[in-house]
N, C-alpha and C. Protein backbone atom coordinates (compact mmCIF):
# COMPACT_ATOMS: atom_id res chain seq x y z
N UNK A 1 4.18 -6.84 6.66
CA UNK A 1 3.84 -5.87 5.66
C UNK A 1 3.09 -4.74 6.35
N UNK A 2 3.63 -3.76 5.69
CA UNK A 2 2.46 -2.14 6.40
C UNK A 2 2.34 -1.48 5.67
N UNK A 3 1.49 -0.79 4.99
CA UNK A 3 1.05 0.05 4.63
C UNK A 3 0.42 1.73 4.98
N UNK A 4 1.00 2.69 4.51
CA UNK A 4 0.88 4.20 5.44
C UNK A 4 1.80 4.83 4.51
N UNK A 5 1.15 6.29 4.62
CA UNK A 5 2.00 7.78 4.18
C UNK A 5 3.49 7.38 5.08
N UNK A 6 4.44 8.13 3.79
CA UNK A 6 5.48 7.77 4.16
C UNK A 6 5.90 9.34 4.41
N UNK A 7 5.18 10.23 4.59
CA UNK A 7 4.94 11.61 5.06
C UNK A 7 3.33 11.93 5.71
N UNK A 8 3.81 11.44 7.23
CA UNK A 8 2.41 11.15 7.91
C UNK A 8 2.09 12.28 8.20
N UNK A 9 2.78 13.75 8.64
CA UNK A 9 2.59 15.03 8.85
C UNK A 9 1.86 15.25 7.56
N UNK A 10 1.95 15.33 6.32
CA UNK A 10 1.31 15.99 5.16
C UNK A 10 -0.09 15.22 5.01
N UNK A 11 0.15 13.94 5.39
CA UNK A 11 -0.67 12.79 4.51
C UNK A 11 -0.31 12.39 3.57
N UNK A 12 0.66 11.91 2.88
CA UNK A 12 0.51 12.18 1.63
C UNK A 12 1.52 10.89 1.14
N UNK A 13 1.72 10.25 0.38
CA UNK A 13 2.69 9.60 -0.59
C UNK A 13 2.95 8.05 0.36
N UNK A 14 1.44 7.28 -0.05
CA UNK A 14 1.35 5.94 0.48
C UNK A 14 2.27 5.39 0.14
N UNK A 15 2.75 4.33 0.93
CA UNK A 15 3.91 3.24 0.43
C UNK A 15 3.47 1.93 0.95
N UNK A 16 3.94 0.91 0.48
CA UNK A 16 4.14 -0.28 1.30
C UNK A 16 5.74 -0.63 1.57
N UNK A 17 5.46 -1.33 2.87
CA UNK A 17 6.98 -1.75 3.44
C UNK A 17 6.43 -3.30 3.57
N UNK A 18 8.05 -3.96 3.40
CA UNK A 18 7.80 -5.70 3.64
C UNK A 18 8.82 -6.35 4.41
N UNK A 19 8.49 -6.75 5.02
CA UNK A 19 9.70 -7.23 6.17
C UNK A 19 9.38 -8.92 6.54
N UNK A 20 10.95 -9.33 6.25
CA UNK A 20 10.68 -10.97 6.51
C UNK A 20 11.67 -11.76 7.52
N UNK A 21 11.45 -10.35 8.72
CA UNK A 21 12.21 -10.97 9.76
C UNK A 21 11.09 -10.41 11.16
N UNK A 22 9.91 -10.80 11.06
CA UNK A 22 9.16 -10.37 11.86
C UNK A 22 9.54 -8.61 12.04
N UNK A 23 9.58 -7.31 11.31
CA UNK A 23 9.51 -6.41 11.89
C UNK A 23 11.19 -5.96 11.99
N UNK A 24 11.48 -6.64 12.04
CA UNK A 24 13.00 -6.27 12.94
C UNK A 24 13.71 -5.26 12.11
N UNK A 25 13.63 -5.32 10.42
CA UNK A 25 14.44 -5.13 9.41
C UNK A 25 13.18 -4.53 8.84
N UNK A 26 13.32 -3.60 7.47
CA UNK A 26 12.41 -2.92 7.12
C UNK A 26 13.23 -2.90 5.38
N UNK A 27 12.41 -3.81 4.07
CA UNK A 27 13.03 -3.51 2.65
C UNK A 27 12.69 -2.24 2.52
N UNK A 28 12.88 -1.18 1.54
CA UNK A 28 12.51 0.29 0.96
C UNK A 28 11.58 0.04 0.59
N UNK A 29 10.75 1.11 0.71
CA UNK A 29 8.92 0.84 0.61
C UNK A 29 8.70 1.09 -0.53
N UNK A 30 7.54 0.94 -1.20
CA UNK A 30 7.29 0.76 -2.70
C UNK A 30 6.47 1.64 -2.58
N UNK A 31 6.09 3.01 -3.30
CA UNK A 31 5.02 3.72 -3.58
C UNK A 31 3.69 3.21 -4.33
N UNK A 32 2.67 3.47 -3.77
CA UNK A 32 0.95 3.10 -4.01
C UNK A 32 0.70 4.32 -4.62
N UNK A 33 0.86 5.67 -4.18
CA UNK A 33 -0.13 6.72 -4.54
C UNK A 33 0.88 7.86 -4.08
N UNK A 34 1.27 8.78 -4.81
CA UNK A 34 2.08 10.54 -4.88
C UNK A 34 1.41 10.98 -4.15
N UNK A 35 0.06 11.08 -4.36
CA UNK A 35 -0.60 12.32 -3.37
C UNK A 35 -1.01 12.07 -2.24
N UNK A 36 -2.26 13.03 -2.26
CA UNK A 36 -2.28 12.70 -0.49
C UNK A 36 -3.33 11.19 -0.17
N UNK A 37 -2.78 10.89 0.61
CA UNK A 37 -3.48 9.64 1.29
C UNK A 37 -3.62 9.68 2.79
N UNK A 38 -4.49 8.46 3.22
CA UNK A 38 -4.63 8.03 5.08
C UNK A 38 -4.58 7.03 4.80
N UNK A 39 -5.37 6.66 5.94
CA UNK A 39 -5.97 5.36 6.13
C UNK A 39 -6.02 4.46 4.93
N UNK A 40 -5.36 2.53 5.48
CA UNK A 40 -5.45 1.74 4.43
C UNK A 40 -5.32 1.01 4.94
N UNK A 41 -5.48 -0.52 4.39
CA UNK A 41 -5.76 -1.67 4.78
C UNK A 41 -5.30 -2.33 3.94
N UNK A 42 -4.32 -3.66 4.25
CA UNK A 42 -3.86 -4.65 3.22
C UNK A 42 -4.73 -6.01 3.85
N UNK A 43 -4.49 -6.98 2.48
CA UNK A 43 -5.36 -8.14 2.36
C UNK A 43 -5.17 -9.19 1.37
N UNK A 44 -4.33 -10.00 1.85
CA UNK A 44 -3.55 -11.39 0.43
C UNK A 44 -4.94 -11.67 0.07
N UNK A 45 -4.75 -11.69 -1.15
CA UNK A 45 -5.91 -11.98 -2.61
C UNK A 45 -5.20 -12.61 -3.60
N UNK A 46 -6.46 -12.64 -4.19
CA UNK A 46 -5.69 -13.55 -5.86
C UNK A 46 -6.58 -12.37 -6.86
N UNK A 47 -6.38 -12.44 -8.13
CA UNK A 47 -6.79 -11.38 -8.93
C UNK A 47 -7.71 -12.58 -9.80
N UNK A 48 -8.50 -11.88 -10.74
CA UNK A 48 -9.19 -12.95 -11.45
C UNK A 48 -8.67 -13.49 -12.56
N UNK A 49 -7.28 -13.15 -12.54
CA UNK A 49 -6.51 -13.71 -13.31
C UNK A 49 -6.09 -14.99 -12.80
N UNK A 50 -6.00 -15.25 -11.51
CA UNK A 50 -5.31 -16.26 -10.72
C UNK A 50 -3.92 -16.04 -10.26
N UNK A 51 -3.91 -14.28 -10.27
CA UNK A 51 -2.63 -13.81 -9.72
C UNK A 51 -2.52 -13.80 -8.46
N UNK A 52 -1.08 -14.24 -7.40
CA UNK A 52 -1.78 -13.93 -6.23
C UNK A 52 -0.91 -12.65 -5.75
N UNK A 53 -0.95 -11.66 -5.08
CA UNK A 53 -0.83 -10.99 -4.74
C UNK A 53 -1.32 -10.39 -3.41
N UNK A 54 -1.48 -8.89 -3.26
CA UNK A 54 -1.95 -7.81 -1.96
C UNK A 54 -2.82 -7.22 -2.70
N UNK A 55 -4.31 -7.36 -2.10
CA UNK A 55 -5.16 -5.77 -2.20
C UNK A 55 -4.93 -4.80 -0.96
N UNK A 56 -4.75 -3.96 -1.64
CA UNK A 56 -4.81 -2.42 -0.43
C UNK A 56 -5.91 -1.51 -1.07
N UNK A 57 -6.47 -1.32 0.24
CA UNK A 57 -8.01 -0.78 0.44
C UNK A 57 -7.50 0.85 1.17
N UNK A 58 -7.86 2.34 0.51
CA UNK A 58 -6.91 3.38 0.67
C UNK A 58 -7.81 4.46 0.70
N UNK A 59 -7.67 5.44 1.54
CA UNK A 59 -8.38 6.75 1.22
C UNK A 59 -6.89 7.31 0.45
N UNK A 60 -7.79 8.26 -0.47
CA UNK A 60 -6.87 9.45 -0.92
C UNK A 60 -7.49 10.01 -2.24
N UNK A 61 -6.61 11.23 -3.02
CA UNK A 61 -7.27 12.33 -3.63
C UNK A 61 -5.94 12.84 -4.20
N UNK A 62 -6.72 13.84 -4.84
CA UNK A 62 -6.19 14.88 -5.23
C UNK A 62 -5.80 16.03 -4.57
N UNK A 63 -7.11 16.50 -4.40
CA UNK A 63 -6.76 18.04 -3.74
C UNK A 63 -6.64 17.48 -1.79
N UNK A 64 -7.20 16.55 -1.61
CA UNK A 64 -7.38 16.15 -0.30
C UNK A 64 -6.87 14.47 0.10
N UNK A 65 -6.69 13.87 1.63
CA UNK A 65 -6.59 12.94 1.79
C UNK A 65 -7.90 11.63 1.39
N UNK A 66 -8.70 12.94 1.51
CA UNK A 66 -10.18 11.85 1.96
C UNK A 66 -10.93 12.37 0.67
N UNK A 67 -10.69 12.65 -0.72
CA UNK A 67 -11.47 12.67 -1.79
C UNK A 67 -12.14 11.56 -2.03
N UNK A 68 -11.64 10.17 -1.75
CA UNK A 68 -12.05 8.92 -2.43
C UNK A 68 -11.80 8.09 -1.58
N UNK A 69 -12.12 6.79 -1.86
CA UNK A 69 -11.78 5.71 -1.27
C UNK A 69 -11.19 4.80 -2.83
N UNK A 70 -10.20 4.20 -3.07
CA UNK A 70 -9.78 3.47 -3.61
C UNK A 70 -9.43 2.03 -3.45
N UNK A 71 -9.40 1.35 -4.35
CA UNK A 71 -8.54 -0.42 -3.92
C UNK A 71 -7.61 -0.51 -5.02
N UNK A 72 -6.62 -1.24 -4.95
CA UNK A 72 -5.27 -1.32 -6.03
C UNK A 72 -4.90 -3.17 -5.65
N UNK A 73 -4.95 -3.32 -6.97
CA UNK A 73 -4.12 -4.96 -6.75
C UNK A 73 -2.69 -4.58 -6.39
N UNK A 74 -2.01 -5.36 -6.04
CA UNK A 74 -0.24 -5.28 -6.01
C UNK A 74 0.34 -6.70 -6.37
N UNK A 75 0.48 -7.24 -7.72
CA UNK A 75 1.24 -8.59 -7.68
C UNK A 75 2.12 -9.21 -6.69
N UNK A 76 2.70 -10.50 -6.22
CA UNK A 76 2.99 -10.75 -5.78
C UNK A 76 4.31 -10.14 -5.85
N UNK A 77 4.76 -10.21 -7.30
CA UNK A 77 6.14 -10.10 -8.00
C UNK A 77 6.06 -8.63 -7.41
N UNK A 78 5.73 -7.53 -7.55
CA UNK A 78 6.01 -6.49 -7.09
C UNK A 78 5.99 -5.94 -5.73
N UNK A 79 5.46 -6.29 -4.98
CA UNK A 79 5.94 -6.69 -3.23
C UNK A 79 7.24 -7.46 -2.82
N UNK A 80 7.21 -8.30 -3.69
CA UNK A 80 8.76 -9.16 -3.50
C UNK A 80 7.98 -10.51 -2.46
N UNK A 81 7.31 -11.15 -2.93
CA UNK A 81 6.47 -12.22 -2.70
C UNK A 81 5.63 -12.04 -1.67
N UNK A 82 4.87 -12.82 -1.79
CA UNK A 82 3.23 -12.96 -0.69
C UNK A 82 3.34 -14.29 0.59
């Protein structure tokens, strides 16, 4: 799994990618965030629901990459399993 702007020149329009052949092969990445983003970090969690899923830990904004720092659950089901 990786996480990163899928327009690294702009910054901008985080995705995640998932791959279950070590790397080799790459599924179509799932969008996190339209605007601009950097830097992020993924991390298998469970939600306090007892969901398990991905947290991703993200800078990004509005007018800028680095307005905020954010975190987003991602279900398992919507990654295409954990």
């Amino acid at each position: 799994m990786y996480s990163g702007p899928s327009d690294p020149k702009l910054r901008a329009h985080l995705c995640v990618w998932t791959s279950d052949n070590d790397g080799k092969s790459w599924a179509a990445p799932k969008t996190v965030w339209e605007g601009p983003a950097a830097y992020s970090d993924l991390v298998r969690t469970i939600s306090s629901a007892g969901v398990a899923g991905i947290g991703i830990l993200y800078e990004n904004g509005d007018a800028t990459f680095a307005d905020r720092i954010s975190f987003s659950f991602l279900p398992a089901s919507w990654v295409g399993g954990v």
